[in-house]
N, C-alpha and C. Protein backbone atom coordinates (compact mmCIF):
# COMPACT_ATOMS: atom_id res chain seq x y z
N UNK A 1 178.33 38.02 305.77
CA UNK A 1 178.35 37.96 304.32
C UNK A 1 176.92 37.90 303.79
N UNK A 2 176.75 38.76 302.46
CA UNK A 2 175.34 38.85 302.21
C UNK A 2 174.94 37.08 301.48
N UNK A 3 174.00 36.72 301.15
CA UNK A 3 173.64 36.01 300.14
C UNK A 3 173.57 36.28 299.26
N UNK A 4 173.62 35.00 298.38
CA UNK A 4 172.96 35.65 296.82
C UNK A 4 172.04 36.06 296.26
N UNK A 5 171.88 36.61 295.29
CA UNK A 5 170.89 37.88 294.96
C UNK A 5 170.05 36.80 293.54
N UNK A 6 168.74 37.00 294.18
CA UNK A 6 167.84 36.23 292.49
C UNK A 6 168.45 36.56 291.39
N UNK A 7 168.55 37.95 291.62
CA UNK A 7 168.36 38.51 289.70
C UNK A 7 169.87 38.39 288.93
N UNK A 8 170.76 38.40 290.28
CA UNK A 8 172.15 38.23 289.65
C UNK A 8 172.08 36.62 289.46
N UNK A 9 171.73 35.98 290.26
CA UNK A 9 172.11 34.30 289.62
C UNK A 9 170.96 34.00 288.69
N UNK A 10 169.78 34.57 288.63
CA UNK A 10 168.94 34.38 287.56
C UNK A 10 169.63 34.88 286.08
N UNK A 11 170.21 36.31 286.27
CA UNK A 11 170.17 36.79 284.85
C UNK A 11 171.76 35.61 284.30
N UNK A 12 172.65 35.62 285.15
CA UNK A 12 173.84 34.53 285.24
C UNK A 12 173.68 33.42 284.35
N UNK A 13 172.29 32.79 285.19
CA UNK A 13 172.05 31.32 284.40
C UNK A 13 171.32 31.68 283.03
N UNK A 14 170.30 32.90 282.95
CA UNK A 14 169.87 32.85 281.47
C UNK A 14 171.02 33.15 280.85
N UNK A 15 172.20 34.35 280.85
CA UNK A 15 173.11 34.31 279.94
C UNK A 15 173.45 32.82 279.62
N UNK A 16 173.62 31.86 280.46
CA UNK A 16 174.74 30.53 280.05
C UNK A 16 173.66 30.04 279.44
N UNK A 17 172.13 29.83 279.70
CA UNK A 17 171.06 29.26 278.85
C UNK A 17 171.18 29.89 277.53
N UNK A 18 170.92 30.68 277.50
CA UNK A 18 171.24 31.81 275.99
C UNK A 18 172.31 31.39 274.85
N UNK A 19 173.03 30.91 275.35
CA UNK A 19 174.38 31.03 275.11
C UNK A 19 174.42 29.51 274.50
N UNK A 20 174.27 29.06 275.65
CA UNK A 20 174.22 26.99 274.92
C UNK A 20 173.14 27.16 273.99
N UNK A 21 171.80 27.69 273.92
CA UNK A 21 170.98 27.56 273.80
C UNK A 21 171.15 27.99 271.73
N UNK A 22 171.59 29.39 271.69
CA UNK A 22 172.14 29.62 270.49
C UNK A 22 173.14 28.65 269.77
N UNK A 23 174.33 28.35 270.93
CA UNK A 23 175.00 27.46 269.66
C UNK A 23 174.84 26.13 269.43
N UNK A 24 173.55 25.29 270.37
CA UNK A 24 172.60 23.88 269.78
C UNK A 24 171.74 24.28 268.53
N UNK A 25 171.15 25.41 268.21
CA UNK A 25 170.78 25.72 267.45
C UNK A 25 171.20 26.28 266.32
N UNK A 26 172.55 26.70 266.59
CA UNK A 26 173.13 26.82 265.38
C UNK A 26 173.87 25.24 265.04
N UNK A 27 174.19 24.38 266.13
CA UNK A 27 174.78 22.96 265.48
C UNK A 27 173.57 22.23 264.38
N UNK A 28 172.56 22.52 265.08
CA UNK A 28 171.32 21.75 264.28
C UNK A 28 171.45 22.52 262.90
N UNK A 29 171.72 23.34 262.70
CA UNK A 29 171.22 24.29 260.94
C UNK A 29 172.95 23.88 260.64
N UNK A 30 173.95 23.45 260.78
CA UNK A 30 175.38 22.96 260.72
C UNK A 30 175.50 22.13 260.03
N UNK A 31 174.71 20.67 261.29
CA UNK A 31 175.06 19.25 260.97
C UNK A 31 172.82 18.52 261.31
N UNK A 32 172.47 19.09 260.19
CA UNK A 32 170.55 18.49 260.78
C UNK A 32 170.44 17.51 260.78
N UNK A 33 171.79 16.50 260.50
CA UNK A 33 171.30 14.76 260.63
C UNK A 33 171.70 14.91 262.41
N UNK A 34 172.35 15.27 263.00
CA UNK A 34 172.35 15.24 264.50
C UNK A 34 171.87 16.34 264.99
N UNK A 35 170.54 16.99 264.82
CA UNK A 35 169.66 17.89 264.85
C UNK A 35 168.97 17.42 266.48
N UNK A 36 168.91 18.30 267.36
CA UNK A 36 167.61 18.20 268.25
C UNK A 36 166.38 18.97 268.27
N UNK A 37 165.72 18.74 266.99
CA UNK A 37 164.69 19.62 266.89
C UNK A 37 163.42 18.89 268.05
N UNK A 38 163.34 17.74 267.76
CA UNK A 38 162.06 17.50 268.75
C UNK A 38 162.28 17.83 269.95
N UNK A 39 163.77 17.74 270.80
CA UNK A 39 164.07 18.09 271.91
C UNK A 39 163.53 19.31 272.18
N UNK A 40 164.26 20.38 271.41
CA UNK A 40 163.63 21.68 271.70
C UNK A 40 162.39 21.94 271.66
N UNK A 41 161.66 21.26 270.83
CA UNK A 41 159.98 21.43 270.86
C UNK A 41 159.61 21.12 272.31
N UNK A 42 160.21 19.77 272.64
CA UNK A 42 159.26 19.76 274.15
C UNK A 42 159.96 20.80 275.03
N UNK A 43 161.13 20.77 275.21
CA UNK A 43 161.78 21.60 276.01
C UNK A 43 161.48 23.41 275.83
N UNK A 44 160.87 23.59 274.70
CA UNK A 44 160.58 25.04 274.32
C UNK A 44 159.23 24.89 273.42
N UNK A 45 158.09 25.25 274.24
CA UNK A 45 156.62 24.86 273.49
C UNK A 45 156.73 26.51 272.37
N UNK A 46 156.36 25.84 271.27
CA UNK A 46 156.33 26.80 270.42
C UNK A 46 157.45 27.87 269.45
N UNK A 47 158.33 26.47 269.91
CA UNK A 47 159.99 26.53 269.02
C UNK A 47 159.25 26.12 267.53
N UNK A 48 160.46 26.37 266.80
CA UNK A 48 159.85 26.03 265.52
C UNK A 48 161.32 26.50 264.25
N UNK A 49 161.39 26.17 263.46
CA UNK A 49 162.47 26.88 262.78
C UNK A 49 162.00 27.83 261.90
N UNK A 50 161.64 28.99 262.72
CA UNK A 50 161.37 30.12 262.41
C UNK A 50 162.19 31.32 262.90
N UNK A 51 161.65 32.56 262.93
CA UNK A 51 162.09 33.79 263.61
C UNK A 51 161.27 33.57 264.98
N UNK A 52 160.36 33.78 264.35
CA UNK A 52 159.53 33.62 265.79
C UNK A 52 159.64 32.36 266.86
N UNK A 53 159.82 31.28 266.71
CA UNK A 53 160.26 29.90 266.98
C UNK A 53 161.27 30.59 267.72
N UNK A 54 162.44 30.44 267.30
CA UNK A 54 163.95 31.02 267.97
C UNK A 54 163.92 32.00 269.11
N UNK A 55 162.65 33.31 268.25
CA UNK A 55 162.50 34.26 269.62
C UNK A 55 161.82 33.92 271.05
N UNK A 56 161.11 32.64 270.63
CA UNK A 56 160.47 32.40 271.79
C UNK A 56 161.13 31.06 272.80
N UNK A 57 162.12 30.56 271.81
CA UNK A 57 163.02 29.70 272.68
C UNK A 57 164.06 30.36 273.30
N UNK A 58 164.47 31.89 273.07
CA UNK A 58 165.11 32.90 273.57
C UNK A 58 164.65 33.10 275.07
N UNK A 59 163.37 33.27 275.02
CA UNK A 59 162.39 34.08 275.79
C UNK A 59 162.72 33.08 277.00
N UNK A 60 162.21 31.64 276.28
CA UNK A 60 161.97 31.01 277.54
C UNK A 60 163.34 30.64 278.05
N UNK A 61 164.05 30.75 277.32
CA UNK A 61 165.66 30.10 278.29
C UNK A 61 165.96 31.43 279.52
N UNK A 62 165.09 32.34 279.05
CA UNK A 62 165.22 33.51 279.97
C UNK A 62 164.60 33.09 281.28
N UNK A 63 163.44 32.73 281.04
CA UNK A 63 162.54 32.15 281.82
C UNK A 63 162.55 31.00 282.94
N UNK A 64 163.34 30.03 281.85
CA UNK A 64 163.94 28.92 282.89
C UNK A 64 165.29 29.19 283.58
N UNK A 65 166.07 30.03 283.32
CA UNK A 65 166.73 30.86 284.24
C UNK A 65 166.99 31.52 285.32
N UNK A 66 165.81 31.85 285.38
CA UNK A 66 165.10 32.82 286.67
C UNK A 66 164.31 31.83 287.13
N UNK A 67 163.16 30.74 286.93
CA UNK A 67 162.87 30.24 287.81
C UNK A 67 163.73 29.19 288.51
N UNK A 68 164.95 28.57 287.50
CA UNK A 68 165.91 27.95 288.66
C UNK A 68 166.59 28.84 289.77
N UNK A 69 166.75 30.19 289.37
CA UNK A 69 167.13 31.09 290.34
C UNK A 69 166.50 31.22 291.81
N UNK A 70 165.27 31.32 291.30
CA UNK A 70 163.90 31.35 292.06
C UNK A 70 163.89 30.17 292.97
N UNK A 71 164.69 28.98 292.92
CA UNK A 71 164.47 28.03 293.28
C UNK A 71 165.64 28.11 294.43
N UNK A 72 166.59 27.90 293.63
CA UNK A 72 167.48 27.67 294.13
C UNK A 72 168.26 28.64 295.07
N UNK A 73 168.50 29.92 294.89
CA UNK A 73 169.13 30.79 295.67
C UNK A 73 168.04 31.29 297.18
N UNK A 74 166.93 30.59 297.36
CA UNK A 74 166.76 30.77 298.14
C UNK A 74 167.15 29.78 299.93
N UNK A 75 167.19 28.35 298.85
CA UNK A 75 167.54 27.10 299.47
C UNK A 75 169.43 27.59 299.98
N UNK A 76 169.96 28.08 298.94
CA UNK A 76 171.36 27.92 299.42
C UNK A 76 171.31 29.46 300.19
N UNK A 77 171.01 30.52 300.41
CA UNK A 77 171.08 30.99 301.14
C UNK A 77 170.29 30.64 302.69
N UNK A 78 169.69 29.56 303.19
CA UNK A 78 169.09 29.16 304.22
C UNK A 78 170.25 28.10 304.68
N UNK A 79 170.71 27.38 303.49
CA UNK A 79 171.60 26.47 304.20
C UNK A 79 172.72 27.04 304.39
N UNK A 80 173.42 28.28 303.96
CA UNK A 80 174.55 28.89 303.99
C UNK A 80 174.63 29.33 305.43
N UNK A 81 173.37 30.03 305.48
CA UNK A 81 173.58 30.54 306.83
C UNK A 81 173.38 30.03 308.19
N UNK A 82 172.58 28.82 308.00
CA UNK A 82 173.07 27.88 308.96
C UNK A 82 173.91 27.03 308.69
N UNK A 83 175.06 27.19 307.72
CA UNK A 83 176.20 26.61 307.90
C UNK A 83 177.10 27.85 308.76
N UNK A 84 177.23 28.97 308.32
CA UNK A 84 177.42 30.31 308.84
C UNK A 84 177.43 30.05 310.54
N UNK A 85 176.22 29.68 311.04
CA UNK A 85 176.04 30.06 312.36
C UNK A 85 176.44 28.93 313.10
N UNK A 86 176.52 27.33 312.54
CA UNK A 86 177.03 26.47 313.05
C UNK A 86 178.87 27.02 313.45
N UNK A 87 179.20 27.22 312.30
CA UNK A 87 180.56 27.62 312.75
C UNK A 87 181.03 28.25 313.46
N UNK A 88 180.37 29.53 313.84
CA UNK A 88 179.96 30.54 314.47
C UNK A 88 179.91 29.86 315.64
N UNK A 89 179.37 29.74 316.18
CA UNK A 89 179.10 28.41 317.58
C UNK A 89 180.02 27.70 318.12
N UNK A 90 180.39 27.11 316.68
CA UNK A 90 181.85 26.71 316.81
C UNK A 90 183.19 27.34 317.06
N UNK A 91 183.26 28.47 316.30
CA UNK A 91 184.27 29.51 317.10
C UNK A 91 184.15 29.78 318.12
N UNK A 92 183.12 30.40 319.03
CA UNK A 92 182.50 30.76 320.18
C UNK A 92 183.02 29.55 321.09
N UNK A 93 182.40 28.21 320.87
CA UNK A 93 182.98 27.56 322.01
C UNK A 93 184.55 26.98 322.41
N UNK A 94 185.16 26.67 320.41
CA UNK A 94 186.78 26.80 321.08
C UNK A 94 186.74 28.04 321.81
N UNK A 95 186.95 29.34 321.82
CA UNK A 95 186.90 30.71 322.40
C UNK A 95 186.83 30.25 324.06
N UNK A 96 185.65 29.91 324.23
CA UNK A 96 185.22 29.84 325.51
C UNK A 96 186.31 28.72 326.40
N UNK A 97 186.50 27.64 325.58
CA UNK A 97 187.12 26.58 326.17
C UNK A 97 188.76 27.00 326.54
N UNK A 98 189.16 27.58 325.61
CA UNK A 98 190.89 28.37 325.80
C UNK A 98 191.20 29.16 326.92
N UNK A 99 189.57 30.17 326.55
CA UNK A 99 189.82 30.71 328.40
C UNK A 99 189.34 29.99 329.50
N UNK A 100 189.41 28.85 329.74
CA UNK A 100 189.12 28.41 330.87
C UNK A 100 190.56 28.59 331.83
């Protein structure tokens, strides 16, 4: 079985970033007494309630997307496959033991 692929679990997680990411920002312009504007400032340098603000908290949810990708799909494909080959081993030696 192959592993997983960066760009598919990267582009994956920016869609779901994208996605939360638009409708916190639309709750804040909704209900602005339970607003997370400072949140997003630290969490997105150069947010702002602008056009430009928004486009660049766009950008980066893109961003932090792909580098959790970056992170992560490389770790679970190392442990996958030595979970893979443990079992593997494991088949092999029931195998071996039946034909005795």
């Amino acid at each position: 079985m192959r592993g997983l692929r960066i760009t598919t679990v990267g582009w994956s997680l920016s869609v779901l970033l994208l996605v939360t990411y638009v409708l916190c920002v639309l709750w804040d312009l909704l209900f602005p007494g339970w607003a997370m504007y400072r949140v997003w400032q630290v969490l997105f340098p150069g947010f702002g309630w602008s056009l430009g603000g928004f486009l660049i908290g766009l950008v980066e949810t893109v961003v932090y997307g792909f580098y959790a990708a970056v992170v992560f799909v490389p770790v679970y494909n190392y442990l996958h496959r030595r979970e893979m080959a443990a079992d593997l081993a494991e088949e092999q030696q029931r195998i071996s033991v039946a034909h005795r």
